[in-house]
C-alpha atoms as a PDB file:
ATOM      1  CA  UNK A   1     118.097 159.016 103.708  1.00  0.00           C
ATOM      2  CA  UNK A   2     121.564 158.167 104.185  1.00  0.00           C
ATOM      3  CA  UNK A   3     122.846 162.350 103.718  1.00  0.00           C
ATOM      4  CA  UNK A   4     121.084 163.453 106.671  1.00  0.00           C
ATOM      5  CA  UNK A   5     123.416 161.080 108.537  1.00  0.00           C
ATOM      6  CA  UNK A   6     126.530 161.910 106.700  1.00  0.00           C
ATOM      7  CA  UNK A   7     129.388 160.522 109.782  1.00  0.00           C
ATOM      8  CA  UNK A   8     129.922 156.735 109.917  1.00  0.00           C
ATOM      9  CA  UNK A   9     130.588 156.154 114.072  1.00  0.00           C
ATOM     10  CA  UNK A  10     133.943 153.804 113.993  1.00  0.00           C
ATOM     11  CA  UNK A  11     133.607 153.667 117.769  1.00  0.00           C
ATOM     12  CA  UNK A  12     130.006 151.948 119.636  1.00  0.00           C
ATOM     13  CA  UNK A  13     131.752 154.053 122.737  1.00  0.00           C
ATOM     14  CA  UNK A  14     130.742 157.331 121.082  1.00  0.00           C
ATOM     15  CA  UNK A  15     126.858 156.512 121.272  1.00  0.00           C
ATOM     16  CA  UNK A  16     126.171 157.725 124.407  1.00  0.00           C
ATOM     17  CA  UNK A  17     128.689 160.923 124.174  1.00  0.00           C
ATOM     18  CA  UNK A  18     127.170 161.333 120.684  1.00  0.00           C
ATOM     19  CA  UNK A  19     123.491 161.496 122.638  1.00  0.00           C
ATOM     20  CA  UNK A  20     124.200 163.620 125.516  1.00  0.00           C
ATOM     21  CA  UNK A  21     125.484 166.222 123.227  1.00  0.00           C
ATOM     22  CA  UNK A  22     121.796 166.078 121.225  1.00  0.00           C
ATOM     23  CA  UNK A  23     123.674 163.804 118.099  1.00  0.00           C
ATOM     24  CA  UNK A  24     121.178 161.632 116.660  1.00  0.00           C
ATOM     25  CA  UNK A  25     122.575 157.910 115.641  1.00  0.00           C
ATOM     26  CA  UNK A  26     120.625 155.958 113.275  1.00  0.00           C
ATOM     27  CA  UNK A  27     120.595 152.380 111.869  1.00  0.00           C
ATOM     28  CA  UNK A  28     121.849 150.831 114.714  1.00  0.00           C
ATOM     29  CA  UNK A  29     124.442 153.030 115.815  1.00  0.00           C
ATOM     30  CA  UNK A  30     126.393 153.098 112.548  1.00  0.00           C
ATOM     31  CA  UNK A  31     125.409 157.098 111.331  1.00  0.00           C
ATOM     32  CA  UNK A  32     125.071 160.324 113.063  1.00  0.00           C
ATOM     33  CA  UNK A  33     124.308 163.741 111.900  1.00  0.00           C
ATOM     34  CA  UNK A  34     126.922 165.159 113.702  1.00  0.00           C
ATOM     35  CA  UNK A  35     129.387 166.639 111.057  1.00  0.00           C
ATOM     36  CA  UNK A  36     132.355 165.028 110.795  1.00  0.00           C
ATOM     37  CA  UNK A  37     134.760 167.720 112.769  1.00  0.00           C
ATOM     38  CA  UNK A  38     132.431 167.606 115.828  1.00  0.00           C
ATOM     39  CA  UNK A  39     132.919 163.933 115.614  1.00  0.00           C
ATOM     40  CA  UNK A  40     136.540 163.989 115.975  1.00  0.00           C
ATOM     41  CA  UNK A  41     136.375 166.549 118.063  1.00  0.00           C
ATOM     42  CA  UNK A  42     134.369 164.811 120.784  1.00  0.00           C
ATOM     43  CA  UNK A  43     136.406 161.467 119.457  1.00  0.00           C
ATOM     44  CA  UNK A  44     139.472 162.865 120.461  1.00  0.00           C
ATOM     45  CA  UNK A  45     138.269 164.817 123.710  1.00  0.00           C
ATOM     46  CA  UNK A  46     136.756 161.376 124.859  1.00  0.00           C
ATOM     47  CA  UNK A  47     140.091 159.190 124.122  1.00  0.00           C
ATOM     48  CA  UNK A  48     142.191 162.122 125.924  1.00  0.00           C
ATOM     49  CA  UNK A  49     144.316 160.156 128.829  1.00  0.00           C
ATOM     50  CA  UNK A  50     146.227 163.187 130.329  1.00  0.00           C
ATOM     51  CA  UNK A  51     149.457 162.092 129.107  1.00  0.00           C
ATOM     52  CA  UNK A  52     149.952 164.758 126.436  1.00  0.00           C
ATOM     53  CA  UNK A  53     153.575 166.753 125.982  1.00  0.00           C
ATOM     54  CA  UNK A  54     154.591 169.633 124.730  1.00  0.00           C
ATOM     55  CA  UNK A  55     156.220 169.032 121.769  1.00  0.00           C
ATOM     56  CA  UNK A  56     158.697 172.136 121.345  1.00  0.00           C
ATOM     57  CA  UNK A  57     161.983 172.275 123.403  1.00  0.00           C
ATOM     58  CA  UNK A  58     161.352 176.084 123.321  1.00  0.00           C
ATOM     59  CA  UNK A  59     160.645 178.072 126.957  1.00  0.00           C
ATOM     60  CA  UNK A  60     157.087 178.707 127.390  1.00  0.00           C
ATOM     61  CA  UNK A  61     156.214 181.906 126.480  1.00  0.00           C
ATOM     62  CA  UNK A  62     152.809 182.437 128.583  1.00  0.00           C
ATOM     63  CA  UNK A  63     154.198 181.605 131.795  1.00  0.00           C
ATOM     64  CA  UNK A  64     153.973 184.831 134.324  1.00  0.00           C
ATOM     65  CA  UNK A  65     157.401 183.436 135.758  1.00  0.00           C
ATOM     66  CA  UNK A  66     160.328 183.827 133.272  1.00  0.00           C
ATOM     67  CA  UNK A  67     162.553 181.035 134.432  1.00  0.00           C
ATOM     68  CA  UNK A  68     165.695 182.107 132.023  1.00  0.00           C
ATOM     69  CA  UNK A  69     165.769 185.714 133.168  1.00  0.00           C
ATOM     70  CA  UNK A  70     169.214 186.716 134.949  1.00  0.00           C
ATOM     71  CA  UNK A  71     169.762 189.143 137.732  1.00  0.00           C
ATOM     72  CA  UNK A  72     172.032 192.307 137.146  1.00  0.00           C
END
């Protein structure tokens, strides 16, 4: 029974983001049949706080403005 709910739920805060995205949970709230990536997917999406960085010390590439251009 226990491998059509293959993804232990480390986190009783992921129940109800686990149901509105049509997860089941089982036994409590201990397994889902989400697979695991979707789990830490939606894990990580719902423990997001805004206060990520870019990590490179390079110039953005994808920016329309091209702040280290010099004028001839």
């Amino acid at each position: 029974m226990y491998y059509q709910f293959p993804t232990y739920i480390d986190d009783k805060g992921m129940i109800p983001i686990l149901l509105d995205h049509d997860w089941m949970c089982m036994t409590n709230g201990t397994w889902t049949n989400c697979p695991y990536p979707i789990y830490r997917a939606l894990s990580k999406q719902y423990r997001h706080n805004g206060n990520a960085k870019v990590l490179s010390g390079f110039p953005n590439k994808r920016l329309k403005r091209n702040i280290h251009s010099t004028i001839i």
